[in-house]
N, C-alpha and C. Protein backbone atom coordinates (compact mmCIF):
# COMPACT_ATOMS: atom_id res chain seq x y z
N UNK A 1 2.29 -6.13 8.55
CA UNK A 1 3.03 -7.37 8.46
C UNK A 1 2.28 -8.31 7.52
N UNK A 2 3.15 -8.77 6.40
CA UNK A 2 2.22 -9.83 5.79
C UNK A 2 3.80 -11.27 5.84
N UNK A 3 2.53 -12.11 5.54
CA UNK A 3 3.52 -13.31 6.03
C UNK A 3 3.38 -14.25 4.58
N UNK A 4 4.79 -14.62 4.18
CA UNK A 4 4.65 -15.99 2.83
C UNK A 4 5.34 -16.32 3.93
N UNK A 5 3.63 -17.60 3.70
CA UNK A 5 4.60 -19.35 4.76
C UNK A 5 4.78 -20.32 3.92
N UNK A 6 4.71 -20.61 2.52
CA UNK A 6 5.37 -21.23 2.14
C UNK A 6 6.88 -20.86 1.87
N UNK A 7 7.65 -19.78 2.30
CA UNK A 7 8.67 -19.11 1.86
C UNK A 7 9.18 -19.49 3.09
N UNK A 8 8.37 -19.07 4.40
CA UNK A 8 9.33 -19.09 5.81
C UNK A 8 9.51 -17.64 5.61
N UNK A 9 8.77 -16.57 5.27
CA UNK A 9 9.42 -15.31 5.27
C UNK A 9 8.08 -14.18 5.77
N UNK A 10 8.63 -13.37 6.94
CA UNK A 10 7.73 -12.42 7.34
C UNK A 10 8.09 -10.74 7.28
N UNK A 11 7.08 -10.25 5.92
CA UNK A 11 7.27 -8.81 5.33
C UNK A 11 6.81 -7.84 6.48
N UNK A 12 7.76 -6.65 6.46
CA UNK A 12 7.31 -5.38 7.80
C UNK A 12 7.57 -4.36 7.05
N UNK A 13 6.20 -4.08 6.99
CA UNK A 13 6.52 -2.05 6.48
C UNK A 13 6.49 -2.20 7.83
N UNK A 14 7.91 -0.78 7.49
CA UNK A 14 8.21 0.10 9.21
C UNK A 14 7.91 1.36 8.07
N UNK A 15 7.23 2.14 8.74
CA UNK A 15 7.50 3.42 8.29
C UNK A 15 8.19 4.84 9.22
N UNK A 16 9.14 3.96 9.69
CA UNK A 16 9.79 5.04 10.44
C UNK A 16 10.98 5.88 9.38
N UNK A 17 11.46 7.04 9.66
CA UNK A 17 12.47 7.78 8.63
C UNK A 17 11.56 7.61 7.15
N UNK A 18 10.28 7.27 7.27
CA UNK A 18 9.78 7.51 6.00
C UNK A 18 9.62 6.21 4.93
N UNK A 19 10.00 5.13 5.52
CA UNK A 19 9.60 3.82 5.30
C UNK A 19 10.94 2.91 4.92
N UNK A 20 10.45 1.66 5.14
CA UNK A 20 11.39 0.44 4.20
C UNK A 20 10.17 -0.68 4.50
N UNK A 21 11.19 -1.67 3.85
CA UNK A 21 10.32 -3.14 3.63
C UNK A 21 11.70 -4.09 4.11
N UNK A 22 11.06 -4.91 5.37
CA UNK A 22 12.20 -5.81 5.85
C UNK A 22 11.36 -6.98 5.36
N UNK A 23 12.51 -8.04 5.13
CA UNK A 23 12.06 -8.80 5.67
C UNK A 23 12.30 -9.77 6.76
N UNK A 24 11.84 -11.06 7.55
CA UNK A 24 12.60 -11.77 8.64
C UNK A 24 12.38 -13.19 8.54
N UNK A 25 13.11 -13.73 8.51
CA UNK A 25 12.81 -15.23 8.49
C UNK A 25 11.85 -15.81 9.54
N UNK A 26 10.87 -15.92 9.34
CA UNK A 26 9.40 -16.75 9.91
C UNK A 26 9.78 -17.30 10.97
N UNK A 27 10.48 -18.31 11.15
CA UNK A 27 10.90 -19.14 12.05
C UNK A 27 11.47 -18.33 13.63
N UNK A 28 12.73 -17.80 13.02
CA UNK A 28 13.93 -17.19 13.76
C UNK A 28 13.74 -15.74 14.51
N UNK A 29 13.32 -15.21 13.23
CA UNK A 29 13.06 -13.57 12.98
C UNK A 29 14.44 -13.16 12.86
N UNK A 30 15.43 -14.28 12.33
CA UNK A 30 16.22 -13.36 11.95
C UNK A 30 16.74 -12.69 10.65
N UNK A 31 16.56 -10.93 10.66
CA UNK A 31 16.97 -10.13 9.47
C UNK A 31 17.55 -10.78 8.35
N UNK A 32 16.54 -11.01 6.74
CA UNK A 32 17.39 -11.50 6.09
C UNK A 32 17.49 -10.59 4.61
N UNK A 33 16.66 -9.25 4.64
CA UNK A 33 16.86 -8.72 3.97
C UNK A 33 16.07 -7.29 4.00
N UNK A 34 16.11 -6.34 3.09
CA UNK A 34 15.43 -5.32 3.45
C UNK A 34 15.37 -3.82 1.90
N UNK A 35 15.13 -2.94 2.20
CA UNK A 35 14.74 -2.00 0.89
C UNK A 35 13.79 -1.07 1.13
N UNK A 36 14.45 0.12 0.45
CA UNK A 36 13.67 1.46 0.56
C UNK A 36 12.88 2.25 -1.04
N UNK A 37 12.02 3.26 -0.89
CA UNK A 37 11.63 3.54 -2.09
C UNK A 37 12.81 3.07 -3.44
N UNK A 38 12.15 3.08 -4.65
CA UNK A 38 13.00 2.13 -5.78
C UNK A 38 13.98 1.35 -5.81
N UNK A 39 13.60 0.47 -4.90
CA UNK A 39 14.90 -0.49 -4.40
C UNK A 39 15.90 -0.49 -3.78
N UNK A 40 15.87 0.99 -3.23
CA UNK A 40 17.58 1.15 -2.64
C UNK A 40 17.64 0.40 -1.76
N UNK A 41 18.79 0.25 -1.43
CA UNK A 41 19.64 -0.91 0.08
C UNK A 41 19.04 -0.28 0.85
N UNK A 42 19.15 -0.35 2.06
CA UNK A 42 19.33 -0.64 3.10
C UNK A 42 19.62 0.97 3.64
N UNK A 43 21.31 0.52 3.16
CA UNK A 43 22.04 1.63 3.43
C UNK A 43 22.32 2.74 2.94
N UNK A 44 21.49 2.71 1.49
CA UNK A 44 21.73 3.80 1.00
C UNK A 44 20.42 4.70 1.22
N UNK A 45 19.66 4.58 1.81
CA UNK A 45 18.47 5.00 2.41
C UNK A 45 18.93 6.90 3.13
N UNK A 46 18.83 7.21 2.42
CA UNK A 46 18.81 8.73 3.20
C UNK A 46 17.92 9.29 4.22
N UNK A 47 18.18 9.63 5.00
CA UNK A 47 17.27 10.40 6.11
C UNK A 47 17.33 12.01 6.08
N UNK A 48 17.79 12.20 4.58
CA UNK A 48 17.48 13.93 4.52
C UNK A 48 16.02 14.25 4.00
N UNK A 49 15.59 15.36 4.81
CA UNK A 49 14.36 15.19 4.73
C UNK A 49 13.71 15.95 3.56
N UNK A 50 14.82 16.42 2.66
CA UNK A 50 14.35 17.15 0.97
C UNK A 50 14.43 15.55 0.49
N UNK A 51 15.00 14.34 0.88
CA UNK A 51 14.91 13.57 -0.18
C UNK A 51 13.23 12.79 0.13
N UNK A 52 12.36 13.26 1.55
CA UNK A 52 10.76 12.72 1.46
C UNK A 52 9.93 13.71 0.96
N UNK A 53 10.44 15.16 0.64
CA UNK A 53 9.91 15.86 0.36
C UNK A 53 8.62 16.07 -0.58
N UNK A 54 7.31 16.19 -0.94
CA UNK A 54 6.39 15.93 -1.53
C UNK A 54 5.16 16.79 -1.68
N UNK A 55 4.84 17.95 -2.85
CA UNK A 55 3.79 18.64 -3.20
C UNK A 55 2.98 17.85 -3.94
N UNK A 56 1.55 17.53 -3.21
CA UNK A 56 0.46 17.44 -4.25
C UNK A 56 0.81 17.59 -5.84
N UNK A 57 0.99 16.39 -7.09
CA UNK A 57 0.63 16.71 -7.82
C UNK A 57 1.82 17.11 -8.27
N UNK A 58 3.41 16.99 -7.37
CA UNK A 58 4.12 17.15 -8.02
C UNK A 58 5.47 15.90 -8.09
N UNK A 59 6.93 16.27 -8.27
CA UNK A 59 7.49 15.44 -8.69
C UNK A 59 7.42 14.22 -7.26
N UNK A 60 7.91 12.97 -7.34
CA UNK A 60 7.81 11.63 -6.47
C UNK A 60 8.98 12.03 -5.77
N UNK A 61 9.07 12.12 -4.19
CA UNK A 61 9.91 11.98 -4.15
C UNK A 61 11.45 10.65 -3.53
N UNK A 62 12.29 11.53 -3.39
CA UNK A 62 13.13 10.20 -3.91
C UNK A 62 13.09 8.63 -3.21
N UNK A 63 12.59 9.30 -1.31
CA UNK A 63 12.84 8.02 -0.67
C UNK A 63 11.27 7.81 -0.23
N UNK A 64 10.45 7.40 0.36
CA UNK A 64 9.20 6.89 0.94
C UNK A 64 8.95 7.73 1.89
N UNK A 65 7.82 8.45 1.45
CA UNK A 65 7.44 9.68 2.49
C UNK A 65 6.99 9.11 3.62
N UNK A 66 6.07 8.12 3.84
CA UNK A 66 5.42 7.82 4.99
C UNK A 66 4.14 7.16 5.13
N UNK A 67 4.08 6.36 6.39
CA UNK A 67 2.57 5.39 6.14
C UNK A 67 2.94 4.24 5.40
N UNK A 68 3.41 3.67 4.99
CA UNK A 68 4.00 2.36 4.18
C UNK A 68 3.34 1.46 4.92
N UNK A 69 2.38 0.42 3.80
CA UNK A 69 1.90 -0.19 4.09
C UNK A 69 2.01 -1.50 3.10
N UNK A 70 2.14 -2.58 2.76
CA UNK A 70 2.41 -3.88 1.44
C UNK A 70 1.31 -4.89 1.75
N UNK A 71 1.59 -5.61 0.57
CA UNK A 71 1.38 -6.89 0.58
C UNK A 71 2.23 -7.16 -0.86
N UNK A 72 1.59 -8.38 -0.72
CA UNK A 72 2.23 -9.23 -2.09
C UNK A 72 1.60 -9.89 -2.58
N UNK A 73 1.53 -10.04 -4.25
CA UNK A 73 0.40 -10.95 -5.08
C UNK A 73 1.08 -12.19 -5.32
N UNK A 74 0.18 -13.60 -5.52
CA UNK A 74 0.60 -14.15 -5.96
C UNK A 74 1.57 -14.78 -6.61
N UNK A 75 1.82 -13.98 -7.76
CA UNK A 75 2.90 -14.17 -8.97
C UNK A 75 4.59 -13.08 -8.34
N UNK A 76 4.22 -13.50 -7.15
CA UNK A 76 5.63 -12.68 -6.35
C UNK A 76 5.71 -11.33 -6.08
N UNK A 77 4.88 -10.59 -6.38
CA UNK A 77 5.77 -9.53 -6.28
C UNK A 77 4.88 -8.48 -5.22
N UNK A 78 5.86 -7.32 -4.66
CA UNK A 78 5.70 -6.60 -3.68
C UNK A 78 4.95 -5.42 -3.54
N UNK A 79 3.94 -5.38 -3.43
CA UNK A 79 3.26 -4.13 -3.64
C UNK A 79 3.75 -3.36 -2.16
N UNK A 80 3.91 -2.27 -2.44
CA UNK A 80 4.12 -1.00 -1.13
C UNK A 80 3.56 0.07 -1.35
N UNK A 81 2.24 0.34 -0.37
CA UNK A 81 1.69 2.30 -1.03
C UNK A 81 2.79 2.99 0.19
N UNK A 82 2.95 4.04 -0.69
CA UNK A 82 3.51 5.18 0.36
C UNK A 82 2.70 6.36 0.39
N UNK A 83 1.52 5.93 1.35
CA UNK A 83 0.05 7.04 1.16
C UNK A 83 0.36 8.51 1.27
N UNK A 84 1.58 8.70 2.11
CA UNK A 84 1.74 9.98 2.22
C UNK A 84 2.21 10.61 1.07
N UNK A 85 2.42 10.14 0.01
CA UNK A 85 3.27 10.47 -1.70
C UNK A 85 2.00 9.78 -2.40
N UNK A 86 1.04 9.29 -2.34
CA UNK A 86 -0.10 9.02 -3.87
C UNK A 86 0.73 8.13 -4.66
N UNK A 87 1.76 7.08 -4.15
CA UNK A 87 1.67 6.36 -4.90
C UNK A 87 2.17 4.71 -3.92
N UNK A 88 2.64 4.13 -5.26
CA UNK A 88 2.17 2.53 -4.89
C UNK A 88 3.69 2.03 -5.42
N UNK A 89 4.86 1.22 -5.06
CA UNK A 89 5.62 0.63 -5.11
C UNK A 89 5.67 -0.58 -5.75
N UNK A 90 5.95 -1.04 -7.01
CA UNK A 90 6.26 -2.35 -7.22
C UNK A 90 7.36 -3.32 -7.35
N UNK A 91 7.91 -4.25 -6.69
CA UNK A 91 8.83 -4.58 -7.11
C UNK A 91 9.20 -6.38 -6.55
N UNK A 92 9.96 -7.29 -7.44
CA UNK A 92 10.27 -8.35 -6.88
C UNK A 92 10.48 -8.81 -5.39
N UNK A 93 10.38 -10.05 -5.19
CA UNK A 93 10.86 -10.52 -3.39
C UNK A 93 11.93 -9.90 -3.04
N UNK A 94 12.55 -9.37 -3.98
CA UNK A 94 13.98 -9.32 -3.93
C UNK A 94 14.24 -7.82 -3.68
N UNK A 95 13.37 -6.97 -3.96
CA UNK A 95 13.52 -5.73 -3.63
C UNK A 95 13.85 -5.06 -5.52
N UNK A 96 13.70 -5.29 -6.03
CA UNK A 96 14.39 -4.86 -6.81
C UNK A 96 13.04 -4.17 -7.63
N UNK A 97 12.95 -3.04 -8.06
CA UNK A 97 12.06 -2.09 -8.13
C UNK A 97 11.77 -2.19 -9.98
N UNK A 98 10.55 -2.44 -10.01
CA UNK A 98 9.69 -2.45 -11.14
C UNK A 98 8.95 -1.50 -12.28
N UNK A 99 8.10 -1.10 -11.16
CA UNK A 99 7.21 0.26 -11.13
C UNK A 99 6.36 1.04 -10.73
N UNK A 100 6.06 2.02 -10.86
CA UNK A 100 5.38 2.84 -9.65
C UNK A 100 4.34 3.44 -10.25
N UNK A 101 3.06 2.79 -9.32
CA UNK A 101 2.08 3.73 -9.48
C UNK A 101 1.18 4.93 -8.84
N UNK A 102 1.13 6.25 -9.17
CA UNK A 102 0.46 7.36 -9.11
C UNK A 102 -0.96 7.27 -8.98
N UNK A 103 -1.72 7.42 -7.72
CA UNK A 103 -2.93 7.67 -7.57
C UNK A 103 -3.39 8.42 -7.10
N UNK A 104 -4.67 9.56 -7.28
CA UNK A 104 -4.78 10.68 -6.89
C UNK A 104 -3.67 11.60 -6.57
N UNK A 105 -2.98 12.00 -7.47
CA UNK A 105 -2.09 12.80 -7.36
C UNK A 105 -2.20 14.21 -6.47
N UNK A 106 -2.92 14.70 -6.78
CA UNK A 106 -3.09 15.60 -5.68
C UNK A 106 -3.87 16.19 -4.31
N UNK A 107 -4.26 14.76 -4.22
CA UNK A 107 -4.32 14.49 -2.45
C UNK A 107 -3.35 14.92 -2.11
N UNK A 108 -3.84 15.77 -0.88
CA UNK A 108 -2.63 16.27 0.07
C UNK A 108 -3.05 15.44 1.42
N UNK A 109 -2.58 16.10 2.51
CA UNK A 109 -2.40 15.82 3.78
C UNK A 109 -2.08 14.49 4.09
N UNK A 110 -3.10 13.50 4.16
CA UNK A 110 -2.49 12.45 4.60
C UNK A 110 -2.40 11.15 3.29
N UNK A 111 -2.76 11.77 2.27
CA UNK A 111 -2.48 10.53 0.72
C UNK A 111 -3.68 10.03 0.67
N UNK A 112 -3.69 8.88 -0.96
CA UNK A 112 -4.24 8.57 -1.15
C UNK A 112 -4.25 6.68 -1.28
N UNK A 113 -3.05 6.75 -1.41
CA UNK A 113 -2.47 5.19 -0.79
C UNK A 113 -2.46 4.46 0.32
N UNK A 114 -3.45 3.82 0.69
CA UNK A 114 -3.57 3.27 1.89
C UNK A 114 -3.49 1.81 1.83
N UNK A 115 -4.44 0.80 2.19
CA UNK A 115 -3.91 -0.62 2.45
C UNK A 115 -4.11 -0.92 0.80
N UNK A 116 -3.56 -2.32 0.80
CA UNK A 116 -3.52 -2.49 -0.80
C UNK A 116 -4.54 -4.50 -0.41
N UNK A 117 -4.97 -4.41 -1.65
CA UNK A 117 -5.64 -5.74 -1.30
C UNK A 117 -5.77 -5.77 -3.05
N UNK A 118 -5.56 -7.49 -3.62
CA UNK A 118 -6.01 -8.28 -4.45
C UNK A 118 -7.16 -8.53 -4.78
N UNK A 119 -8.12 -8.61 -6.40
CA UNK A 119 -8.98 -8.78 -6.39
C UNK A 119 -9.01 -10.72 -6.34
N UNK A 120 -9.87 -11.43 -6.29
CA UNK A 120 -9.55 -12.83 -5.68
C UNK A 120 -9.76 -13.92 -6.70
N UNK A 121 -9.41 -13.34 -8.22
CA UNK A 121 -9.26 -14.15 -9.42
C UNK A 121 -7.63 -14.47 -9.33
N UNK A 122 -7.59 -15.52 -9.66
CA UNK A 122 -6.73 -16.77 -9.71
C UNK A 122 -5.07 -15.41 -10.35
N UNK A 123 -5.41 -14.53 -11.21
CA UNK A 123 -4.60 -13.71 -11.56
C UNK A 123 -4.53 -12.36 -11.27
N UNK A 124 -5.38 -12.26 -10.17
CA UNK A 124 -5.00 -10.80 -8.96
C UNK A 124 -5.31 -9.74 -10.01
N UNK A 125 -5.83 -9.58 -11.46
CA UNK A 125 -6.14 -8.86 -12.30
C UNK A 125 -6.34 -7.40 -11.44
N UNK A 126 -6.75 -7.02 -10.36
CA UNK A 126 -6.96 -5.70 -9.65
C UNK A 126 -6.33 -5.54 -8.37
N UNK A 127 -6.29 -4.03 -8.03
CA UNK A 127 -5.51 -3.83 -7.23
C UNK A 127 -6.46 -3.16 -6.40
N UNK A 128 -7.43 -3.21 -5.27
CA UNK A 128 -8.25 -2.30 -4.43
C UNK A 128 -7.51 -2.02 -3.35
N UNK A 129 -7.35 -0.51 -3.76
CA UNK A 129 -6.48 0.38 -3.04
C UNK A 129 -7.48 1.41 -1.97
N UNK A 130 -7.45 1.15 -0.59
CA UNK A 130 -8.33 2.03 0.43
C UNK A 130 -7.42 3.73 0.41
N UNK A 131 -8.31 4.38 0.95
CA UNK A 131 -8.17 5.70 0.56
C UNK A 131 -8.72 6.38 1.58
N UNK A 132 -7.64 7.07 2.61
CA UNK A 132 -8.04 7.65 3.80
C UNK A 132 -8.74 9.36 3.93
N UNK A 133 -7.84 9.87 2.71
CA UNK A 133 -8.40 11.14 3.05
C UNK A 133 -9.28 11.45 1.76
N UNK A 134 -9.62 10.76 0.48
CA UNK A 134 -10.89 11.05 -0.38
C UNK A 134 -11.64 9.77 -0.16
N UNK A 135 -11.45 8.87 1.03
CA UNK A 135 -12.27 8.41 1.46
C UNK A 135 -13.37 7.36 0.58
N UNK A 136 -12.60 6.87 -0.49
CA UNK A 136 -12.91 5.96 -1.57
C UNK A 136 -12.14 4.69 -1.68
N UNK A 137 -12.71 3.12 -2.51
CA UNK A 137 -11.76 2.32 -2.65
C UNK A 137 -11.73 2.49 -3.85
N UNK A 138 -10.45 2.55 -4.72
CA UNK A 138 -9.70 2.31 -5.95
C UNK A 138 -9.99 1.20 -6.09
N UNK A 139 -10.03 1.05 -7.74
CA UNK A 139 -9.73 -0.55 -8.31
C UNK A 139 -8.83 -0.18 -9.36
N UNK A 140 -7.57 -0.71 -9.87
CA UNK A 140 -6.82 -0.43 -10.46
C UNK A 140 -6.19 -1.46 -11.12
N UNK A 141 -5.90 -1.12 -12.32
CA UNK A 141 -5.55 -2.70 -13.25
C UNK A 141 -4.23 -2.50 -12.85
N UNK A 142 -3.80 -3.70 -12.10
CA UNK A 142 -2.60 -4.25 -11.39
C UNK A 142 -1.64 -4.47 -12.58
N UNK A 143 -1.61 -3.97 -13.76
CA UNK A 143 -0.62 -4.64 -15.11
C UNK A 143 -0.22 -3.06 -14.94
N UNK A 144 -0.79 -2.03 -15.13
CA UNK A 144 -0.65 -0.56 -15.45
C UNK A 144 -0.62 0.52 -14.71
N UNK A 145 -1.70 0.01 -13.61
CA UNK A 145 -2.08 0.99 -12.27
C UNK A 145 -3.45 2.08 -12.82
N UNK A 146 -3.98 1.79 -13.94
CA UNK A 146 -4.75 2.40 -14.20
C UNK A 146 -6.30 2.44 -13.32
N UNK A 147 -6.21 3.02 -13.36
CA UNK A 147 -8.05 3.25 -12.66
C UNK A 147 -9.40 2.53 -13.22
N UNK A 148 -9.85 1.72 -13.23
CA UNK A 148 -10.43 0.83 -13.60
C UNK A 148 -11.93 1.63 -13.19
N UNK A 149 -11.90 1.81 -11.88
CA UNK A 149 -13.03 1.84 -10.97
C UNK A 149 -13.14 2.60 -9.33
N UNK A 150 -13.98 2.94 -9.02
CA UNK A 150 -14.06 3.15 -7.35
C UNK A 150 -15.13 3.64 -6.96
N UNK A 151 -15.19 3.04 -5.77
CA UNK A 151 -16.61 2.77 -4.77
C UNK A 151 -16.30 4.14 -3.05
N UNK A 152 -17.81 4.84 -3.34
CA UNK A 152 -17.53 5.24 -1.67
C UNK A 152 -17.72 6.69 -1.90
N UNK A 153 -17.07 7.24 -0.77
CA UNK A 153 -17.25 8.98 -0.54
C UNK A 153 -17.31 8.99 0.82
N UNK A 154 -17.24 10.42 1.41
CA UNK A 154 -16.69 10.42 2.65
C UNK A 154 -18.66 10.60 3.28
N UNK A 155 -18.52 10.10 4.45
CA UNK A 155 -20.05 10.46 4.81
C UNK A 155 -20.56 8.93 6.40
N UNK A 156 -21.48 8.77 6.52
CA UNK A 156 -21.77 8.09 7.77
C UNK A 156 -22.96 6.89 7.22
N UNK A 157 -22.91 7.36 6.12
CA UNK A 157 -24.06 5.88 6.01
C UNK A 157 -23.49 4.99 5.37
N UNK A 158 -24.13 3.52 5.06
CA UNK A 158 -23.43 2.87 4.82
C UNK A 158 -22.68 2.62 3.42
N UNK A 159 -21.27 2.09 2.87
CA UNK A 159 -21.11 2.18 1.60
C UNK A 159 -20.28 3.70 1.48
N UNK A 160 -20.32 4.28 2.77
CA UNK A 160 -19.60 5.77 2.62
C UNK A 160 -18.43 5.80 3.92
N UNK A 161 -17.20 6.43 4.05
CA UNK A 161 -16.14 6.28 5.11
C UNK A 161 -16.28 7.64 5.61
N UNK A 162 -15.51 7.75 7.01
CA UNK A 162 -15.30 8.51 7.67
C UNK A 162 -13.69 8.44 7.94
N UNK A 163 -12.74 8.46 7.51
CA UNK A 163 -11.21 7.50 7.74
C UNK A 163 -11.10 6.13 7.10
N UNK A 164 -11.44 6.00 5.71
CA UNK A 164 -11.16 4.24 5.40
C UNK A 164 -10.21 4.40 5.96
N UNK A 165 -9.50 3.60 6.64
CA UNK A 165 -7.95 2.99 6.38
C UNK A 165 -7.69 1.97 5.85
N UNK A 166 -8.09 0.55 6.22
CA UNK A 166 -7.47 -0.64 5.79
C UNK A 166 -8.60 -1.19 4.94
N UNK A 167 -8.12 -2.17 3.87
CA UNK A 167 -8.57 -3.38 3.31
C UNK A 167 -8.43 -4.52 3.19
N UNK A 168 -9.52 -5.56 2.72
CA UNK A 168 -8.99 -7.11 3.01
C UNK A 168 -10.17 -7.00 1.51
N UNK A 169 -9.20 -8.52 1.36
CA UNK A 169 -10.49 -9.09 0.51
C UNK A 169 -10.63 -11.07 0.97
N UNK A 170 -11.58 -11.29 0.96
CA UNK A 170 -11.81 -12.41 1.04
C UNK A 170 -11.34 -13.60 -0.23
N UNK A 171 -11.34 -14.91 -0.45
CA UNK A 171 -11.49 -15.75 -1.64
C UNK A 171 -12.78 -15.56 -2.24
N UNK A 172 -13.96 -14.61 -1.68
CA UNK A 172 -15.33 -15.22 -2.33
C UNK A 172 -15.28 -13.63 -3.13
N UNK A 173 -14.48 -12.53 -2.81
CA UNK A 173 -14.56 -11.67 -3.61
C UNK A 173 -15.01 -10.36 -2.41
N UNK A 174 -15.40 -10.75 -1.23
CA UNK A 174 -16.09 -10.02 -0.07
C UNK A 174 -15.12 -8.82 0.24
N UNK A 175 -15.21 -7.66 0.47
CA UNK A 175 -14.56 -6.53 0.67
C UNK A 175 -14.80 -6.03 2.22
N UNK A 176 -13.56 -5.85 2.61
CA UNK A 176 -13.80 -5.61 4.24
C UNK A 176 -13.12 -4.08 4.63
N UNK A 177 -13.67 -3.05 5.16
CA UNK A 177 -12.67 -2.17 5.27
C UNK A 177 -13.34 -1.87 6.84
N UNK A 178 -11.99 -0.79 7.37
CA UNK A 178 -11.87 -0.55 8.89
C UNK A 178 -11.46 0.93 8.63
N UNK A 179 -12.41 1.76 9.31
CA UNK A 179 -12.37 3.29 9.68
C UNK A 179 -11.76 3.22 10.42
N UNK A 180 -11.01 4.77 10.70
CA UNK A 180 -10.41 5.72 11.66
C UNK A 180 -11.60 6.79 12.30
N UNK A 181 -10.94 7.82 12.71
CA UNK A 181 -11.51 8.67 12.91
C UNK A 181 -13.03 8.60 13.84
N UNK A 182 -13.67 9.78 12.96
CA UNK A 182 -15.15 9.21 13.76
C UNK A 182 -16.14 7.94 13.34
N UNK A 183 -15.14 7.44 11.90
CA UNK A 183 -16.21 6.50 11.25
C UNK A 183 -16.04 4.96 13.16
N UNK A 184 -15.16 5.11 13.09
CA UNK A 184 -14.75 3.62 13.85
C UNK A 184 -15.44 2.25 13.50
N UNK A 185 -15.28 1.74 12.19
CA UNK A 185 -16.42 0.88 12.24
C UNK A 185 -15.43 -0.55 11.01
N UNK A 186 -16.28 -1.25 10.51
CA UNK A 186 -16.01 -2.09 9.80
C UNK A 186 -17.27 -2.49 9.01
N UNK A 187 -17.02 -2.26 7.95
CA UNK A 187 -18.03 -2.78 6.28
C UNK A 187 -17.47 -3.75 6.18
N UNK A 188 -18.69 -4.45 5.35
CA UNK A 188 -18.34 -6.11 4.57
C UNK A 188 -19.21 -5.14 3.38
N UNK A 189 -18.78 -5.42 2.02
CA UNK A 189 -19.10 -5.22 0.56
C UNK A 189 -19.27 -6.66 0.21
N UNK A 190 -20.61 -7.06 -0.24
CA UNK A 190 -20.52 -8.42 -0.83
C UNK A 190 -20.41 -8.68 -2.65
């Protein structure tokens, strides 16, 4: 759940049937809009399960495999990873689909798209993307999706994950992530 309160508007990845992005009016909670992989409605959202279908490394497929997780930058717009597919969703408040970025393509099992977090310059210039099963954070130029950078490896000491799952970033630039698995823990990166 991420929340714009100057909007009055509260964002929900559900990733049930393989994901969407609602949103609900802050106040009320009542439904005022919503969207599935590349913008589709609502309703045109398929629940056949060749359309989540997804090989390592090969074509995207059509609707949001699973794990959907967002936020949103600044300058509006919607980031969504769909970790279980290696990639990353972009598109207006509005749903209306931008472009998509490919990371670690051939991660299998559980992806490489996990929480998405802003770097904390005034123009969100990066995208640090957590990474559950190669167990690394991405930095990725948020204009292209290119790979800039990344920190980590799978392991028990510190600076290394056992399950990253989530990320935060602070205003001072501070990096926070939260294990699964056997890591169970929480890093601060200063």
């Amino acid at each position: 759940i991420r929340l714009d309160e100057p909007a009055g508007e509260m964002y929900v990845a559900d990733s049930y049937l393989g994901g969407r992005v609602m949103v609900f009016d802050l106040k009320t909670f009542a439904f005022k809009r919503g969207w599935g992989a590349y913008g589709h409605k609502l309703q045109d959202i398929t629940t056949d399960y060749a359309d989540r279908a997804y090989t390592p490394g090969g074509p995207m497929p059509k609707e949001f495999r699973g794990h959907l997780t967002l936020n949103f930058s600044n300058d509006g717009l919607v980031y969504a990873a769909d970790r279980n597919a290696n990639r990353i969703h972009v598109t207006d408040k509005q749903g209306k689909f931008l472009k998509e970025f490919i990371l670690a393509p051939q991660t299998g099992g559980r992806g490489s798209t996990g929480g998405v977090a802003f770097s904390p310059d005034r123009q969100q210039r990066l995208l640090f993307i957590s990474d559950l099963v190669n167990n690394r954070i991405w930095f990725l130029n948020r204009e292209d999706g290119k790979v800039v950078g990344q920190i980590g490896g799978m392991g028990e000491s510190g600076g290394q994950w056992f399950g990253l799952h989530m990320i935060a970033v602070d205003p001072q630039g501070n990096i926070y992530t939260g294990e699964v698995f056997n890591g169970e823990r929480v890093q601060r990166f200063v």
